[in-house]
C-alpha atoms as a PDB file:
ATOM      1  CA  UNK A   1      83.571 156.730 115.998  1.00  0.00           C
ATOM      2  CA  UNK A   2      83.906 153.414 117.457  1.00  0.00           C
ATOM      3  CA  UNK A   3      83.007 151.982 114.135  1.00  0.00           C
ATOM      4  CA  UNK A   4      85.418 154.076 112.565  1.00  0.00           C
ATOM      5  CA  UNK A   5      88.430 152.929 114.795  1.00  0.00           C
ATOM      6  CA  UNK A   6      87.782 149.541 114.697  1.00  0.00           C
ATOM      7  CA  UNK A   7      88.004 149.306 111.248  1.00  0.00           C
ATOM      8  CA  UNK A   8      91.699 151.654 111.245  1.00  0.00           C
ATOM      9  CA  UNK A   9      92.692 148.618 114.289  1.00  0.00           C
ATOM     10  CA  UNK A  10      92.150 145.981 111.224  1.00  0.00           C
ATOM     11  CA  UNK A  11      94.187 148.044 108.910  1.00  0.00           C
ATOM     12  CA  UNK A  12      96.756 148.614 111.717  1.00  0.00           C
ATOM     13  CA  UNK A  13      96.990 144.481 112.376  1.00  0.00           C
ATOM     14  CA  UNK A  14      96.676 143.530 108.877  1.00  0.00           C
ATOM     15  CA  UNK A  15      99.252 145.683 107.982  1.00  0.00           C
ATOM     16  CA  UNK A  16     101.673 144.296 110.701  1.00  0.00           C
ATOM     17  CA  UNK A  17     101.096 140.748 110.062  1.00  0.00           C
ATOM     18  CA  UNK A  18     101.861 141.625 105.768  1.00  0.00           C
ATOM     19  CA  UNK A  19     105.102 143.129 107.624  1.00  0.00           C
ATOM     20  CA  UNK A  20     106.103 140.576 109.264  1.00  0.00           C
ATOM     21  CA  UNK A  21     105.191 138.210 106.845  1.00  0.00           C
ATOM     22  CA  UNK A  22     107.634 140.079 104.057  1.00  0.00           C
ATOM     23  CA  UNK A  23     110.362 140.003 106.489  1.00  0.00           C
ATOM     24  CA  UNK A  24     110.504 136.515 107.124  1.00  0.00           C
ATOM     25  CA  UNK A  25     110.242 135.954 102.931  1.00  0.00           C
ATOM     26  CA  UNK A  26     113.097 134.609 100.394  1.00  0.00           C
ATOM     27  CA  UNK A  27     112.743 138.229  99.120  1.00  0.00           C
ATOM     28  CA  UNK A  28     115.558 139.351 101.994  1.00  0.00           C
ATOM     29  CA  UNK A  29     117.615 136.205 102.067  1.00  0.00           C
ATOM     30  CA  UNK A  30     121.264 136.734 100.507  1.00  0.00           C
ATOM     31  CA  UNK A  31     121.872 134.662  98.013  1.00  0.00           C
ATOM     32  CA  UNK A  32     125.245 136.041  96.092  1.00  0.00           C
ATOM     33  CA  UNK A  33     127.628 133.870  97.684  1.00  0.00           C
ATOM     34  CA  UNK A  34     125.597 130.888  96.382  1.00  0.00           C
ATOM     35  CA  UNK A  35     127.364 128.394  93.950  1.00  0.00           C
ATOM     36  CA  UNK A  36     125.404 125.585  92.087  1.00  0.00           C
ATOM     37  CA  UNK A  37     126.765 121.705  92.314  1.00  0.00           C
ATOM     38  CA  UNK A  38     128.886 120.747  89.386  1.00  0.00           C
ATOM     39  CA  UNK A  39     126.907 118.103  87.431  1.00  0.00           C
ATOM     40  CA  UNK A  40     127.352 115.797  84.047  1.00  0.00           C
ATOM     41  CA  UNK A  41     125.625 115.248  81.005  1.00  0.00           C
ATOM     42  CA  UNK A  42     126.428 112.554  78.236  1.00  0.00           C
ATOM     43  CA  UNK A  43     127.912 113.063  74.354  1.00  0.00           C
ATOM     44  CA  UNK A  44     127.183 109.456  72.502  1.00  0.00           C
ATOM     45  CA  UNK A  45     129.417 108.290  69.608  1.00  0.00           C
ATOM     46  CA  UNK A  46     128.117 105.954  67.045  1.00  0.00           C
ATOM     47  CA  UNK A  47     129.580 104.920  63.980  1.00  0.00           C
ATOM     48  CA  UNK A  48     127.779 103.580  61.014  1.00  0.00           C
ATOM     49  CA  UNK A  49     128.429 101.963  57.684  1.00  0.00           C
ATOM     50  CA  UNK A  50     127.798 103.510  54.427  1.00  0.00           C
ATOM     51  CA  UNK A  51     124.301 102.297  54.526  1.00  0.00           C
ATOM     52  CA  UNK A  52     123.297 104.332  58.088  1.00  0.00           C
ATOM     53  CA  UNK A  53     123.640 100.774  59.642  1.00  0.00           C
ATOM     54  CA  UNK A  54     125.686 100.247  63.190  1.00  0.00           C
ATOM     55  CA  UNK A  55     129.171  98.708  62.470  1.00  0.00           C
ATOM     56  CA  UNK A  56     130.815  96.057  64.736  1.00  0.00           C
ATOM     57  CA  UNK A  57     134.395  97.513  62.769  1.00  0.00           C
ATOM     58  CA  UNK A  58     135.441 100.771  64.090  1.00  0.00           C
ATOM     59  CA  UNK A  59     138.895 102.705  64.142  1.00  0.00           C
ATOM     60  CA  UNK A  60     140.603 103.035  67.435  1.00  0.00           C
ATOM     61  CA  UNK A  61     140.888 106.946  67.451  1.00  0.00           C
ATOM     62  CA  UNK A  62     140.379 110.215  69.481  1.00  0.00           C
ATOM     63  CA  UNK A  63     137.687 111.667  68.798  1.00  0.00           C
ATOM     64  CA  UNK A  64     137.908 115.540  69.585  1.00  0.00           C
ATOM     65  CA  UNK A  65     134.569 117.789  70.601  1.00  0.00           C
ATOM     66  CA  UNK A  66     134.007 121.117  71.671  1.00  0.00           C
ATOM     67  CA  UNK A  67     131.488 123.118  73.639  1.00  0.00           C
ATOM     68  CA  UNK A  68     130.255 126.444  72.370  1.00  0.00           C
ATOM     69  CA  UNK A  69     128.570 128.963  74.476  1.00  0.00           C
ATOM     70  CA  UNK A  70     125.749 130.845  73.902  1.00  0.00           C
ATOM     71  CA  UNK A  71     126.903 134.298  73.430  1.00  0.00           C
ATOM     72  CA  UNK A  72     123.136 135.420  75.338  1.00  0.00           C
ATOM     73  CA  UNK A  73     124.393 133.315  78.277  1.00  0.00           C
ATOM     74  CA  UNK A  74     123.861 135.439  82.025  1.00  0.00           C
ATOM     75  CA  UNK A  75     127.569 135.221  82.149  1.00  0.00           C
ATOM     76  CA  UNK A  76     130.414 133.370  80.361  1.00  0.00           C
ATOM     77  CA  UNK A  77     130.704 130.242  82.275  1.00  0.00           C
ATOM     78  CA  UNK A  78     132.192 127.928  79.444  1.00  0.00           C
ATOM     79  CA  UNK A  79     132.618 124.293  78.998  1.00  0.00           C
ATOM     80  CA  UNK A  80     135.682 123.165  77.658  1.00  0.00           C
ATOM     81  CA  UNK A  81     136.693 120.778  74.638  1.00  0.00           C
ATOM     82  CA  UNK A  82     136.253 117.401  75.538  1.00  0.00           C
ATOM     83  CA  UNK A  83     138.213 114.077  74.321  1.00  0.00           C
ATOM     84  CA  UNK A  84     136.835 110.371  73.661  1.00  0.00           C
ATOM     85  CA  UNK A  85     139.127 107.946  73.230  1.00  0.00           C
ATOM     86  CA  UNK A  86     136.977 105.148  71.433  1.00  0.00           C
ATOM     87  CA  UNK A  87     137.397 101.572  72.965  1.00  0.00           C
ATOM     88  CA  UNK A  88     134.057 100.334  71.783  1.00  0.00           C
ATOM     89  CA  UNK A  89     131.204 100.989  69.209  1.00  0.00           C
ATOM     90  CA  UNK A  90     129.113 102.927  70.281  1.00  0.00           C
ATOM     91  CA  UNK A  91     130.567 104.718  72.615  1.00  0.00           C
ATOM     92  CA  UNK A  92     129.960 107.492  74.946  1.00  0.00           C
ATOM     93  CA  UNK A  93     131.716 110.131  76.931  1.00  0.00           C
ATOM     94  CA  UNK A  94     130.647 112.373  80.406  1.00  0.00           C
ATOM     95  CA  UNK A  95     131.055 115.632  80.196  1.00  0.00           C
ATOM     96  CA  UNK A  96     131.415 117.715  82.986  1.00  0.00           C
ATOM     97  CA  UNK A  97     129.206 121.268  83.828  1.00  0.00           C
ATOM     98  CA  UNK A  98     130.931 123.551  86.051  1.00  0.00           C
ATOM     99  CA  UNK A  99     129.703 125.144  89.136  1.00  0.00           C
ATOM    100  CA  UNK A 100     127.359 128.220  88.088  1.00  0.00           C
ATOM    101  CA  UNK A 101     127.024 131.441  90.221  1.00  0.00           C
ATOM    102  CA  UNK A 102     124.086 133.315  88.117  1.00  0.00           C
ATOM    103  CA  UNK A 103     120.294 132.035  87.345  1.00  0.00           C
ATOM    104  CA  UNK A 104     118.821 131.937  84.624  1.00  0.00           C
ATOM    105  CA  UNK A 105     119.313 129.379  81.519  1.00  0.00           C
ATOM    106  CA  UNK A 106     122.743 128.905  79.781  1.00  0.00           C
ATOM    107  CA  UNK A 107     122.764 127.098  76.225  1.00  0.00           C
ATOM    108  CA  UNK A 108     125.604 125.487  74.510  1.00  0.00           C
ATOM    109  CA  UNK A 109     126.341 123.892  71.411  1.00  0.00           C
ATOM    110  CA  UNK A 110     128.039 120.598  70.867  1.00  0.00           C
ATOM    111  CA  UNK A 111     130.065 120.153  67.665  1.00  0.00           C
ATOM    112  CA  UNK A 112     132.595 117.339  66.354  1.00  0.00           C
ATOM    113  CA  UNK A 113     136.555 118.681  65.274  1.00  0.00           C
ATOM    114  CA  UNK A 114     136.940 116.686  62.255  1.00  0.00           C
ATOM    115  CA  UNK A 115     139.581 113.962  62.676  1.00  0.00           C
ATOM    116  CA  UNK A 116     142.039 112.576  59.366  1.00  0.00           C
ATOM    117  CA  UNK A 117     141.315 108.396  60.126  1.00  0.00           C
ATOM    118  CA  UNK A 118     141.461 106.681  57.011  1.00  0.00           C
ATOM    119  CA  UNK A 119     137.501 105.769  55.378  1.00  0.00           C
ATOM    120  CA  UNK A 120     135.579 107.984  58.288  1.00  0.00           C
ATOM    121  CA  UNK A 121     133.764 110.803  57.183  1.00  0.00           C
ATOM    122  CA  UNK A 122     133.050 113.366  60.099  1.00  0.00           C
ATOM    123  CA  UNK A 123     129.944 114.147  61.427  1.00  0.00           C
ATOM    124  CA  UNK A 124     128.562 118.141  60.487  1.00  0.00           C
ATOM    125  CA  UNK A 125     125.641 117.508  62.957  1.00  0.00           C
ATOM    126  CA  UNK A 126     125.422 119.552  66.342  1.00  0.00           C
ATOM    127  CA  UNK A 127     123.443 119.162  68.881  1.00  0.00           C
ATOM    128  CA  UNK A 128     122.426 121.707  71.935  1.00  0.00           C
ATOM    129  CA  UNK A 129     122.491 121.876  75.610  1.00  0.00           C
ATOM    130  CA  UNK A 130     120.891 123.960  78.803  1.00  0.00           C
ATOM    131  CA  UNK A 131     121.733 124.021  81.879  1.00  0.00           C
ATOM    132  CA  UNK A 132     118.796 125.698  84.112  1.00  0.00           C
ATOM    133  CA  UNK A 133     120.017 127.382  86.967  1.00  0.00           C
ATOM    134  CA  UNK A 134     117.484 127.789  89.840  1.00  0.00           C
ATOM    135  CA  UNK A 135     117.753 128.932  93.836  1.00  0.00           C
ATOM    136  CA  UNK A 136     117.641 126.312  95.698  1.00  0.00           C
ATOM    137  CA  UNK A 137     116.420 127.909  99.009  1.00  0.00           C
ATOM    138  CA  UNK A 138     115.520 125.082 101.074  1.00  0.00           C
ATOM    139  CA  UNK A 139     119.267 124.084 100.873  1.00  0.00           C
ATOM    140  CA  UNK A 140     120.973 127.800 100.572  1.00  0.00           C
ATOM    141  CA  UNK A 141     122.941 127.055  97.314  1.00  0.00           C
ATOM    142  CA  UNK A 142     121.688 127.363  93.233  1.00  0.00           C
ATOM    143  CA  UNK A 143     120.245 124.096  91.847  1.00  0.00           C
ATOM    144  CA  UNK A 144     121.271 122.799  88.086  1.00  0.00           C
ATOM    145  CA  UNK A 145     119.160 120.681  85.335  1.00  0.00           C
ATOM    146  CA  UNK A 146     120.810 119.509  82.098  1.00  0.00           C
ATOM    147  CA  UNK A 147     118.337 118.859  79.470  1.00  0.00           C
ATOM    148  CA  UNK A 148     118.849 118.115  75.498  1.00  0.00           C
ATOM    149  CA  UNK A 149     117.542 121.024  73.390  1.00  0.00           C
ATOM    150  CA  UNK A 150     117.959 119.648  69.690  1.00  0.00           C
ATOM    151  CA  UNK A 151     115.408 117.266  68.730  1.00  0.00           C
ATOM    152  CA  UNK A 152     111.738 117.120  67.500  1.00  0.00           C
ATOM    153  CA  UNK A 153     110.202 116.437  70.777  1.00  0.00           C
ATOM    154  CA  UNK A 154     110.801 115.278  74.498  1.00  0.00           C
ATOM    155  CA  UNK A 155     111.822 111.625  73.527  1.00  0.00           C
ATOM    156  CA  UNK A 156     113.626 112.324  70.795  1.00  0.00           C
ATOM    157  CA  UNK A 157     115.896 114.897  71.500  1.00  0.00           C
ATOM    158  CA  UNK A 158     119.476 114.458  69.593  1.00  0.00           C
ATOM    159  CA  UNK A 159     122.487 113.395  71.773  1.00  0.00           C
ATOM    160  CA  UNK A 160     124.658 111.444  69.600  1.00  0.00           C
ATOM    161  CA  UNK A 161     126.865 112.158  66.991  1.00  0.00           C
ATOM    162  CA  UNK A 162     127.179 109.682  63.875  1.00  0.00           C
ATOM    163  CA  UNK A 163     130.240 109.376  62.011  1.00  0.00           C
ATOM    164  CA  UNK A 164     130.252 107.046  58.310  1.00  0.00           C
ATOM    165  CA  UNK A 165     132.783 104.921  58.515  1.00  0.00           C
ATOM    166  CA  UNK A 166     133.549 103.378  54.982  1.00  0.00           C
ATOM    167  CA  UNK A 167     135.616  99.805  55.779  1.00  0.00           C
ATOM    168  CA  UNK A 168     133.463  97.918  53.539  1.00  0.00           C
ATOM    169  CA  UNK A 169     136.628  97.510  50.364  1.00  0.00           C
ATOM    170  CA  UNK A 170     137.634  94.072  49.510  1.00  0.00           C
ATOM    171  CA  UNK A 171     141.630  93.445  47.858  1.00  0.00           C
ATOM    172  CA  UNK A 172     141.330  90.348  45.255  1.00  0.00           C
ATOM    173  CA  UNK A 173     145.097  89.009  44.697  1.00  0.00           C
ATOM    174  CA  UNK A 174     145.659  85.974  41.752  1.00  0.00           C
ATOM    175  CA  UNK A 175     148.692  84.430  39.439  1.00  0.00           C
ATOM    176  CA  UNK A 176     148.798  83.020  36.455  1.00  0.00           C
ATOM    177  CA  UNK A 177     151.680  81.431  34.975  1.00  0.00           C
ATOM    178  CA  UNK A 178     151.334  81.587  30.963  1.00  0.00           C
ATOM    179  CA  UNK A 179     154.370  80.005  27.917  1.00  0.00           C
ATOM    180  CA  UNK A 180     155.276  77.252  26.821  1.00  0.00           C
ATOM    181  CA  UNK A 181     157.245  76.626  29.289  1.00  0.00           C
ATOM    182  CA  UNK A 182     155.644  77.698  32.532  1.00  0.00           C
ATOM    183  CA  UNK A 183     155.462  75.290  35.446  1.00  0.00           C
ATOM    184  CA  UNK A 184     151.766  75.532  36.565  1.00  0.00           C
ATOM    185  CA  UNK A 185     152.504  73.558  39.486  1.00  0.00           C
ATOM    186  CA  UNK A 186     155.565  75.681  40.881  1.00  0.00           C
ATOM    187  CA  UNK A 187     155.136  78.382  43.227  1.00  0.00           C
ATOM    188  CA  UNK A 188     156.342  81.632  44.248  1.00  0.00           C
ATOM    189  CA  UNK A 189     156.928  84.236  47.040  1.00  0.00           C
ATOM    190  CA  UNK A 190     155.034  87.868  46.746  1.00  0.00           C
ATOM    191  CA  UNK A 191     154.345  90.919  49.038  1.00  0.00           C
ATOM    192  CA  UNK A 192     151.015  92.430  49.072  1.00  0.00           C
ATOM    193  CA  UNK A 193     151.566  96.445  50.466  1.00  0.00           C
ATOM    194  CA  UNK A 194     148.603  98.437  52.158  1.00  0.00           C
ATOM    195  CA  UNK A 195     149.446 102.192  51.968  1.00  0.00           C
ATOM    196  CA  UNK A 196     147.370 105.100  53.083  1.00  0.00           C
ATOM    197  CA  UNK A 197     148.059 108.932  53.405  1.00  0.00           C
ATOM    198  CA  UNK A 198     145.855 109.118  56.613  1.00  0.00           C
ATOM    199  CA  UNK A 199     146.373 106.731  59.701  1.00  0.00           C
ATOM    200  CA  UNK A 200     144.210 103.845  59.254  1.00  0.00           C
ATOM    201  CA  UNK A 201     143.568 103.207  63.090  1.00  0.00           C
ATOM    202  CA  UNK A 202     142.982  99.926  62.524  1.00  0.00           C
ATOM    203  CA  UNK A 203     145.105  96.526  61.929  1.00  0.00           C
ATOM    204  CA  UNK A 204     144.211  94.984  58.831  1.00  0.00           C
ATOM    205  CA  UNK A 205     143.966  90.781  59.536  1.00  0.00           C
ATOM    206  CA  UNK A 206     147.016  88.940  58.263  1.00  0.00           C
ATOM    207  CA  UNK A 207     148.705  91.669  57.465  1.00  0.00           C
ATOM    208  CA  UNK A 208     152.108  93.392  59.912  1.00  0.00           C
ATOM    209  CA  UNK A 209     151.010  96.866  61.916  1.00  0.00           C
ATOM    210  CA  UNK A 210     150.471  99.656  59.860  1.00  0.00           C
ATOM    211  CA  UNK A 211     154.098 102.136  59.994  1.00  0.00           C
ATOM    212  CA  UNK A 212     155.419 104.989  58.760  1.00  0.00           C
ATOM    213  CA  UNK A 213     159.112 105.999  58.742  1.00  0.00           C
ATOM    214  CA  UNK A 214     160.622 109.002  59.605  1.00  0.00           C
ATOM    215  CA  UNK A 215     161.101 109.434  55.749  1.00  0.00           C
ATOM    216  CA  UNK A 216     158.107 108.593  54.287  1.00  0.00           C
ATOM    217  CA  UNK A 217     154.796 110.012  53.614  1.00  0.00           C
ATOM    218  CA  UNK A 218     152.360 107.121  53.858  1.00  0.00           C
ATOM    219  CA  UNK A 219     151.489 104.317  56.436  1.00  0.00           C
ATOM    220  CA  UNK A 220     152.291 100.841  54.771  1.00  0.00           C
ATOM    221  CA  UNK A 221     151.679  97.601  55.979  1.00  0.00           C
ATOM    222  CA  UNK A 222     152.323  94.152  54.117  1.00  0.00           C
ATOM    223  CA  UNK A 223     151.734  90.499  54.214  1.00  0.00           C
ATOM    224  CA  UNK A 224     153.889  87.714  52.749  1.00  0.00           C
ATOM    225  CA  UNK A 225     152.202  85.011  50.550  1.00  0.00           C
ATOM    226  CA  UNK A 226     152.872  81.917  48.842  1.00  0.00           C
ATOM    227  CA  UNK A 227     151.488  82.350  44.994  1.00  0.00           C
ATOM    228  CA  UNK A 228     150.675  79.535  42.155  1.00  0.00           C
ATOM    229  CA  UNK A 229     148.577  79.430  38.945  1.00  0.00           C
ATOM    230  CA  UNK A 230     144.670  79.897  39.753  1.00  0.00           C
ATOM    231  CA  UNK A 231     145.824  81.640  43.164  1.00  0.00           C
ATOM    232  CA  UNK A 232     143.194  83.813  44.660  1.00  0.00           C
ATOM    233  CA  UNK A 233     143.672  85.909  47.831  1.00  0.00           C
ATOM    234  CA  UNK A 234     140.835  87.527  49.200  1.00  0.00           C
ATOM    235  CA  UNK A 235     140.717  90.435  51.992  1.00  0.00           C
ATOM    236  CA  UNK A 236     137.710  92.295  53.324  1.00  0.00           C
ATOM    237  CA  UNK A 237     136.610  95.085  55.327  1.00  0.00           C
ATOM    238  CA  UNK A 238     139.286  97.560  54.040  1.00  0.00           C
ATOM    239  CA  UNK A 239     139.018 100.848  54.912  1.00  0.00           C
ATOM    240  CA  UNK A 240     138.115 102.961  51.561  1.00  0.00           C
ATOM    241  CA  UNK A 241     140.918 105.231  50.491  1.00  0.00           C
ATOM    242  CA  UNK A 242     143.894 103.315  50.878  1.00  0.00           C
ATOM    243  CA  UNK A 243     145.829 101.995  47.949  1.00  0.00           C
ATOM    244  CA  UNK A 244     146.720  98.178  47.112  1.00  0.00           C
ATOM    245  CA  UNK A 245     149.842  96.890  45.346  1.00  0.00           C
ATOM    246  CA  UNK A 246     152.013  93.768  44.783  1.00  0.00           C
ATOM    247  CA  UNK A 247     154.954  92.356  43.766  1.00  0.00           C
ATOM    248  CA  UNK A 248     157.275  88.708  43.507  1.00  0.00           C
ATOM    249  CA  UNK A 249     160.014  89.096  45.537  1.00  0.00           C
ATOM    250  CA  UNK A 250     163.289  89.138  43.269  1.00  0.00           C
ATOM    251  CA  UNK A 251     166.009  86.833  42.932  1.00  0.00           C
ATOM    252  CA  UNK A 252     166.332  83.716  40.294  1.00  0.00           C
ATOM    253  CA  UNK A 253     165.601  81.352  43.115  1.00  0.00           C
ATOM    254  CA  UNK A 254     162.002  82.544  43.099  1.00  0.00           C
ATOM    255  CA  UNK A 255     161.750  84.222  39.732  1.00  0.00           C
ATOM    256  CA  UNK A 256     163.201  80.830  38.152  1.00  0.00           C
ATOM    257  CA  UNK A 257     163.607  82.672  34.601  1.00  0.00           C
ATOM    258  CA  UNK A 258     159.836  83.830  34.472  1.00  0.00           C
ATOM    259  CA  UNK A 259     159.055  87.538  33.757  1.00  0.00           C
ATOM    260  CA  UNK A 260     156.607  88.773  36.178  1.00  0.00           C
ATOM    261  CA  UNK A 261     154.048  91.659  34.992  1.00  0.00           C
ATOM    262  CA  UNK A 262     151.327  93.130  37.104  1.00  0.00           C
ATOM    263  CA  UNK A 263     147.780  94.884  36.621  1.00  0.00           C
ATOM    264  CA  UNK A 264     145.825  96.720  38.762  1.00  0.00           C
ATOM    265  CA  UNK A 265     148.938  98.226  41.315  1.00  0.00           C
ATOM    266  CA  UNK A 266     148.523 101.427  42.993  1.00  0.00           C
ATOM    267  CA  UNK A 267     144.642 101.090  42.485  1.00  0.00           C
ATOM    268  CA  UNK A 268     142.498 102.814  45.512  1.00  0.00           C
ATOM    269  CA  UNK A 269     140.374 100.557  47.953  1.00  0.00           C
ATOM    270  CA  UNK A 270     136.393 101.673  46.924  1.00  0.00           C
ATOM    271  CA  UNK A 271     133.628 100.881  49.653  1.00  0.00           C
ATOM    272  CA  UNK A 272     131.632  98.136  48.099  1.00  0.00           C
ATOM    273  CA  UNK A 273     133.591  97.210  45.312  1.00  0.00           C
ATOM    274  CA  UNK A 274     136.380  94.646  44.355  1.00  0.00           C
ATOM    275  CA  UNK A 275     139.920  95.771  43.629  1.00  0.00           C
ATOM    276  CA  UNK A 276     142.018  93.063  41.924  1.00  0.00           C
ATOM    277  CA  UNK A 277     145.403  92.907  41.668  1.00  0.00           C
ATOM    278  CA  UNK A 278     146.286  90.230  38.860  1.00  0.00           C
ATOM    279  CA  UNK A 279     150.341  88.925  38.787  1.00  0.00           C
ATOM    280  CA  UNK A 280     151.340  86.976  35.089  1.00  0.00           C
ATOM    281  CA  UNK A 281     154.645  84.810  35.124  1.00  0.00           C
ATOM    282  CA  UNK A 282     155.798  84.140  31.744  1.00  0.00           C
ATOM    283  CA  UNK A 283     158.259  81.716  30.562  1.00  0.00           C
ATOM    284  CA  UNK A 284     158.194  81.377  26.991  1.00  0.00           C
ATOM    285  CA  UNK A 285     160.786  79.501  23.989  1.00  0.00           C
ATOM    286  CA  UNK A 286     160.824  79.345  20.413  1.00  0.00           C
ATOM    287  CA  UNK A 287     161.339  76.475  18.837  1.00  0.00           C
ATOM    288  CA  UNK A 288     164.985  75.255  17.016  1.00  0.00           C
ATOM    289  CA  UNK A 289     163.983  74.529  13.396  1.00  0.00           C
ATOM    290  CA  UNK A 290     167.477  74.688  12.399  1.00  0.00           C
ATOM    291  CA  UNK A 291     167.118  77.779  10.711  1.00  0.00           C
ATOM    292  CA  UNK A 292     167.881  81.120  12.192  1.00  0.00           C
ATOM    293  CA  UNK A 293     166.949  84.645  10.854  1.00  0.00           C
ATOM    294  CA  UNK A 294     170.838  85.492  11.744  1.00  0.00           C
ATOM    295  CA  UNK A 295     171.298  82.812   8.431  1.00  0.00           C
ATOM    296  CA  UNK A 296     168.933  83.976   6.071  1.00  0.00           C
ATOM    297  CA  UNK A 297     171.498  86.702   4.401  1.00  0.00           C
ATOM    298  CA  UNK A 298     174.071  84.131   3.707  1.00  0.00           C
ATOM    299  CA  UNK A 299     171.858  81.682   2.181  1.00  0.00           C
ATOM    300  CA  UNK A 300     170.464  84.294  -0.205  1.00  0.00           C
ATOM    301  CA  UNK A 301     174.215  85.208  -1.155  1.00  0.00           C
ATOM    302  CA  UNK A 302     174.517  81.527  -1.528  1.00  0.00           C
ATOM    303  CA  UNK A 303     171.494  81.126  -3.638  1.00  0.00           C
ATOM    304  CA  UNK A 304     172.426  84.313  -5.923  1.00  0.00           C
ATOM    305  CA  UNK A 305     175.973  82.754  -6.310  1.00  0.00           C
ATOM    306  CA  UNK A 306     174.490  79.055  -7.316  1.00  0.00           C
ATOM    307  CA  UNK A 307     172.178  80.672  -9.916  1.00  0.00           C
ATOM    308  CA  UNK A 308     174.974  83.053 -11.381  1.00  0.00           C
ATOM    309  CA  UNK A 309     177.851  79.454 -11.756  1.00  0.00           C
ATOM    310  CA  UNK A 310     174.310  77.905 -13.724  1.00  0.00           C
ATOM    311  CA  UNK A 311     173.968  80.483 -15.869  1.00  0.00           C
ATOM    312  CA  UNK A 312     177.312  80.711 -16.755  1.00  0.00           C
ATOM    313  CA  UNK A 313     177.535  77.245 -17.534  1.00  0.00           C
ATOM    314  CA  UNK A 314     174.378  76.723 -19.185  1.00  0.00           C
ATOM    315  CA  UNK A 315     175.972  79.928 -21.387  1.00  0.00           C
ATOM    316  CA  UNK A 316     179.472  77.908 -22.286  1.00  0.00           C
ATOM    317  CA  UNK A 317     177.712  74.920 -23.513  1.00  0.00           C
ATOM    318  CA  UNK A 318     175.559  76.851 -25.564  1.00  0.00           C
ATOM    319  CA  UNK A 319     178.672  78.477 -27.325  1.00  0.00           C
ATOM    320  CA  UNK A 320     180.276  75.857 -27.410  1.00  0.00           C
END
């Protein structure tokens, strides 16, 4: 017997120690007023040329991105569509995660809105997010950890989105002045016009701020030059897409009797190729021999006339 209640006195005190020990566990603390700390993660922007390589030119543009949720998310906590202004290449953007009330592990996806600047083509990539959500007993509030989820493996996981920007077009601009009478020495006064259906984002070097009036439906921008035979003009780094043209300014002062003809206007800038735009000035005389086309009937009349008073004297003498 005393064998017997010794051993139910060990049951008794293990028991109450287990009790005690559960009561003073994180099984009975409340947690549902907890709240998590609102932290950050980072969306990169990088634009490249044609060839995948880093560009130092890049359009001065916002850049629009959104946040999708997880639809298997504990709850619908969202993050909102966030805007990057670009002010250098690359660039790169914080992005705020809000304050979470709910464990467990929420996963978004991160996608680019497609913008309309002239030469970019928009990146189609995504990348993911998670945000872990954990008690945080020791301080009595719900602990956060943002981690990239896209990627093949813990150092490379994807957090920057690449857009192709295509500002690799050159504009070739020459004269020629052709006839016999054309001053290859003189010069003239033309207008070379940029125009583009999208915004360019980007001032083109020598040439006025890209507009677009109330009216119109492209953004033009021009630049004055001086012109003379075996002029060349050449401009790089233009955005592919837009459209070049030129022409003399009018008026006999800088036309000087010459007509002016043009090849190549209206032609669309092509990433790694040479658009020329050729201008001709022609001047051109015949010259005076003394004998005009405007004369020819007359002197046939005359001729028919001087052959018909032969023959009818060569005819008289014979009679006679």
């Amino acid at each position: 017997m005393k064998k017997i209640f010794a051993i139910l006195m060990a049951l008794v005190l293990t028991f109450a120690m287990s009790a005690v020990a559960f009561a003073d566990g994180t099984s009975n603390v409340n947690t549902s007023g907890w709240k998590s700390d609102a932290t950050s993660f980072t969306i990169k922007k990088q634009y490249v040329d044609a060839n995948g390589n880093e560009t130092t030119l890049y359009p001065n543009e916002a850049l629009h991105f959104t946040v999708t949720a997880d639809i298997n998310n504990p709850d619908t906590t969202a993050i909102g569509a966030v805007d990057l202004n670009v002010n250098s290449n690359p660039d790169s953007i914080q992005v705020t995660v809000p304050s979470y009330t709910k464990v467990g592990k929420y996963n978004y996806t991160v996608s680019e809105t497609a913008g309309n600047t002239a030469g970019v083509t928009y990146s189609s990539n995504t990348f993911g997010v998670q945000v872990l959500v954990s008690y945080d007993y020791e301080n009595s509030k719900l602990a956060t950890q943002v981690v990239m989820t896209t990627g093949d493996d813990a150092e490379h996981k994807i957090d920057t989105i690449v857009n192709t920007y295509k500002t690799n077009g050159t504009l070739e601009v020459t004269k020629t002045v052709a006839g016999n009478l054309g001053d290859q020495s003189g010069t003239f006064e033309a207008v070379v016009t940029l125009s583009s259906e999208k915004p360019v984002n980007r001032n083109i070097e020598g040439f006025t701020a890209w507009n677009k009036a109330d009216t119109a439906t492209v953004y033009t921008c021009t630049q004055t030059i001086t012109v003379y035979h075996g002029y060349k003009l050449t401009i790089s780094n233009l955005p592919e897409g837009i459209t070049a043209s030129v022409a003399e300014t009018e008026g006999e002062e800088n036309m000087k009797g010459y007509t002016a003809t043009y090849t190549g206007n209206g032609n669309a800038i092509t990433d790694g190729q040479t658009t020329t735009l050729a201008i001709t000035n022609t001047k051109s005389t015949s010259v005076d021999t003394g004998i005009t086309m405007d004369s020819i009937p007359y002197i046939v009349l005359l001729a028919v006339a001087v052959v018909g008073i032969a023959a009818l004297t060569m005819k008289k003498r014979y009679e006679a």
